[in-house]
C-alpha atoms as a PDB file:
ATOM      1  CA  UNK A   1     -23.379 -11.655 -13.466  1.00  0.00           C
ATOM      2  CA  UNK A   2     -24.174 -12.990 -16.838  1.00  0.00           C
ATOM      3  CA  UNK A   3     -26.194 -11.518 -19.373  1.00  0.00           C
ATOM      4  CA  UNK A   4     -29.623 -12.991 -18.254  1.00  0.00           C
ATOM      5  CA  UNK A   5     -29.869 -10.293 -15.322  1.00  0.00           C
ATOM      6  CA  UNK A   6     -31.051 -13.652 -13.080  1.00  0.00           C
ATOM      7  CA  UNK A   7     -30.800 -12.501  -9.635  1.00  0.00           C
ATOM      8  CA  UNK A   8     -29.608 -16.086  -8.695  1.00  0.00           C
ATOM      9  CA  UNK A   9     -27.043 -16.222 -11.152  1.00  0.00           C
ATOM     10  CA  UNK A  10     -24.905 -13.230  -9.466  1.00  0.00           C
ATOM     11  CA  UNK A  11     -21.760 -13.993  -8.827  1.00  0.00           C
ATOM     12  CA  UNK A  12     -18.153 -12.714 -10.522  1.00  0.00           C
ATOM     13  CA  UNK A  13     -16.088 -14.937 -10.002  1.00  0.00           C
ATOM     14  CA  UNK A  14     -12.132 -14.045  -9.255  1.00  0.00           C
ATOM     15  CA  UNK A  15     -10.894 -14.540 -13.068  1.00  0.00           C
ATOM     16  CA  UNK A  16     -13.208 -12.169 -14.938  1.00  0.00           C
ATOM     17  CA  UNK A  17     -11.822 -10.008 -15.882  1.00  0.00           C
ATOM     18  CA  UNK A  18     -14.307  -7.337 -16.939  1.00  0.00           C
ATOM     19  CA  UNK A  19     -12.845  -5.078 -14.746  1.00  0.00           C
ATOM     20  CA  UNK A  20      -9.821  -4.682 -16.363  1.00  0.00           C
ATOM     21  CA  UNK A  21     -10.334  -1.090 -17.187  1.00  0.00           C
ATOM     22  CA  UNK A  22     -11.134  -0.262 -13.581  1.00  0.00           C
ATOM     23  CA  UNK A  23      -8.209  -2.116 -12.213  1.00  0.00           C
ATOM     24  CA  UNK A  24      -6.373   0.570 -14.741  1.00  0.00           C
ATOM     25  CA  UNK A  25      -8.489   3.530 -13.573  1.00  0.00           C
ATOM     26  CA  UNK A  26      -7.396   2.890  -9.950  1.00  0.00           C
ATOM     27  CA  UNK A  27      -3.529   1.707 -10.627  1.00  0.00           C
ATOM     28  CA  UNK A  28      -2.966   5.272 -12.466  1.00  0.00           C
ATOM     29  CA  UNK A  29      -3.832   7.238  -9.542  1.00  0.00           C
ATOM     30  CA  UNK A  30      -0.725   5.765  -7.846  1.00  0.00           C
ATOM     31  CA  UNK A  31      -2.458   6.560  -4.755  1.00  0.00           C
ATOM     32  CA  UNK A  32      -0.263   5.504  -1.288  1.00  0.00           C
ATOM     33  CA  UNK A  33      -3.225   2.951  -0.487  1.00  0.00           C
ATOM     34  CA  UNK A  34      -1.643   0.631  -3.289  1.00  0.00           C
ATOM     35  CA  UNK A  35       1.398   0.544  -1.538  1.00  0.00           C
ATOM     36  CA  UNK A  36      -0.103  -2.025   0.433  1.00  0.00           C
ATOM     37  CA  UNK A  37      -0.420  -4.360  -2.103  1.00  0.00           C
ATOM     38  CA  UNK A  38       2.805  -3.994  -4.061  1.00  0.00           C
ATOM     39  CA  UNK A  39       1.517  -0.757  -6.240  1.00  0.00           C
ATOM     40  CA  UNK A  40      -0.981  -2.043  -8.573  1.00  0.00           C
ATOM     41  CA  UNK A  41      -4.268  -4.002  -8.471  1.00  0.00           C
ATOM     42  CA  UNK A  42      -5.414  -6.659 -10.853  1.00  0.00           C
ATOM     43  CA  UNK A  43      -8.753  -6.604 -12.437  1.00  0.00           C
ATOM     44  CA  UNK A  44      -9.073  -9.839 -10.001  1.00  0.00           C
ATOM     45  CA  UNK A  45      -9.647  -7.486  -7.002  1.00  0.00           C
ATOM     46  CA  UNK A  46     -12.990  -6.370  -5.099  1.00  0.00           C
ATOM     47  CA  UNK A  47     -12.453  -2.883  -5.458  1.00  0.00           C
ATOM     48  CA  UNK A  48     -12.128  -3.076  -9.785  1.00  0.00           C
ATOM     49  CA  UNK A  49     -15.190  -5.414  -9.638  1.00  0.00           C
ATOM     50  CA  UNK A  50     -17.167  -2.979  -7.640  1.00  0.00           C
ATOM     51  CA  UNK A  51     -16.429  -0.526  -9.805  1.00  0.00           C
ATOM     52  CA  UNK A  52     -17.123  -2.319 -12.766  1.00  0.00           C
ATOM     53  CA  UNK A  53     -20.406  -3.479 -11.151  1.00  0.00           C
ATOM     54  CA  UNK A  54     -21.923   0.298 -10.519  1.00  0.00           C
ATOM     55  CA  UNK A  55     -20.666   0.861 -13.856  1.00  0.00           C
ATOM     56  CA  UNK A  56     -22.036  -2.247 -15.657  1.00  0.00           C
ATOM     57  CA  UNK A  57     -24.907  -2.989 -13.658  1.00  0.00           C
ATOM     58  CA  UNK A  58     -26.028  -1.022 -11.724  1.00  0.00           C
ATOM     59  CA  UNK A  59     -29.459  -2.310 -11.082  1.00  0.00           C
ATOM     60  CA  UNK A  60     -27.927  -5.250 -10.207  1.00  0.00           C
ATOM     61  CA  UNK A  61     -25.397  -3.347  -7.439  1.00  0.00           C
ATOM     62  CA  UNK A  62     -28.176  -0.912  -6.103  1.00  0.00           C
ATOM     63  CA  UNK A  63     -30.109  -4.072  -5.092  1.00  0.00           C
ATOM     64  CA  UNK A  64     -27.750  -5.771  -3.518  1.00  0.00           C
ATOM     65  CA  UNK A  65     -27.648  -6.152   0.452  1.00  0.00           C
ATOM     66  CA  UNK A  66     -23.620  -7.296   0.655  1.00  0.00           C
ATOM     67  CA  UNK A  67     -20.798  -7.945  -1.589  1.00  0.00           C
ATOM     68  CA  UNK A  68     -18.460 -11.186  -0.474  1.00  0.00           C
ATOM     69  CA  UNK A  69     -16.024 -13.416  -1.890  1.00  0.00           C
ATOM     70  CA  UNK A  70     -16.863 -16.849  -1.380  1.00  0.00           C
ATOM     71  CA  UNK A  71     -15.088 -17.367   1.708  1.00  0.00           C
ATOM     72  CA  UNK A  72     -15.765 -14.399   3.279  1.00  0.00           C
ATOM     73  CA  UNK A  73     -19.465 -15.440   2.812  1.00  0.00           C
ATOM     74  CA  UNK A  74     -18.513 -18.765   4.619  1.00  0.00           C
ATOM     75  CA  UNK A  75     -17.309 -17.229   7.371  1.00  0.00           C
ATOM     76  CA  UNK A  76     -19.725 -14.238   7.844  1.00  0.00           C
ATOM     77  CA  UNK A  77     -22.726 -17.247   7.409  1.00  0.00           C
ATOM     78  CA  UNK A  78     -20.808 -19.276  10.150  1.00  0.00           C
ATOM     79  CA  UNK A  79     -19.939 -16.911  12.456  1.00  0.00           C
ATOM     80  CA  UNK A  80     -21.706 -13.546  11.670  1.00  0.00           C
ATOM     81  CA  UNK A  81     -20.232  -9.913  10.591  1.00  0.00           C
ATOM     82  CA  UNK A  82     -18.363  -9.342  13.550  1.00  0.00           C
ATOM     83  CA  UNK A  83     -15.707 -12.089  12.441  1.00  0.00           C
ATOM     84  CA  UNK A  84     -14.923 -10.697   9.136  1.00  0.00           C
ATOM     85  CA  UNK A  85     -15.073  -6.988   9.391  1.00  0.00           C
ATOM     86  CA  UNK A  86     -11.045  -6.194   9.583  1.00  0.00           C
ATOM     87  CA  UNK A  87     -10.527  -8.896   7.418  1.00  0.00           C
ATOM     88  CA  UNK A  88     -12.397  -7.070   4.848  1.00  0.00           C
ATOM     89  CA  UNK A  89     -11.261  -3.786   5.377  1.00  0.00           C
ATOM     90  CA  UNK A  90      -7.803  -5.084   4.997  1.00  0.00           C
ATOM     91  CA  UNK A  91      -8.403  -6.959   1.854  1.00  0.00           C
ATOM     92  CA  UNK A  92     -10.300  -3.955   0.466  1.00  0.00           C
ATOM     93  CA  UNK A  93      -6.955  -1.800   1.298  1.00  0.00           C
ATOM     94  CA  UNK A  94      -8.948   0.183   3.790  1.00  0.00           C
ATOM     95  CA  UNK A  95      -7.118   2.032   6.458  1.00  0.00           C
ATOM     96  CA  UNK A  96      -7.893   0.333   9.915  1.00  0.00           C
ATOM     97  CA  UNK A  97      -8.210   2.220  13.117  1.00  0.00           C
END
């Protein structure tokens, strides 16, 4: 997601850190949810970046169909959504039935 707004440039990649005051945002509700993941998240994490990206861009989120890290993607374009749901509910710290 650079500054050129190209819709094929649109990626974050795990080391920005642009989300760093998200990351904060979240950490300082202390809610039980980051328990999960040893109390605090880093600005490295989907949640901060999703944040950041409504916050930041929002034209950019509102048009998008699907947020994925790169593997994820791999496996949802080798073997479709059904293989990756949990795994992303889990890695977004979402409670799973």
């Amino acid at each position: 997601m650079g500054p050129s707004g190209d819709p094929d440039r649109n990626v974050i990649i795990w080391v920005d850190h642009r989300a760093a005051s998200e990351a904060a945002e979240i950490n300082a509700t202390a809610h039980r949810v980051l328990d999960h993941v040893g109390g605090t998240i880093s600005p490295e994490t989907g949640p901060a970046k999703l944040i950041w990206l409504t916050r930041q861009k929002r034209q950019s989120f509102d048009a998008a169909w699907q947020f994925f890290d790169h593997a994820d993607f791999l496996t949802w374009r080798a073997n479709g959504p059904a293989a990756i749901e949990l795994y992303l509910d889990l890695q977004m710290n979402l409670p799973c039935a």
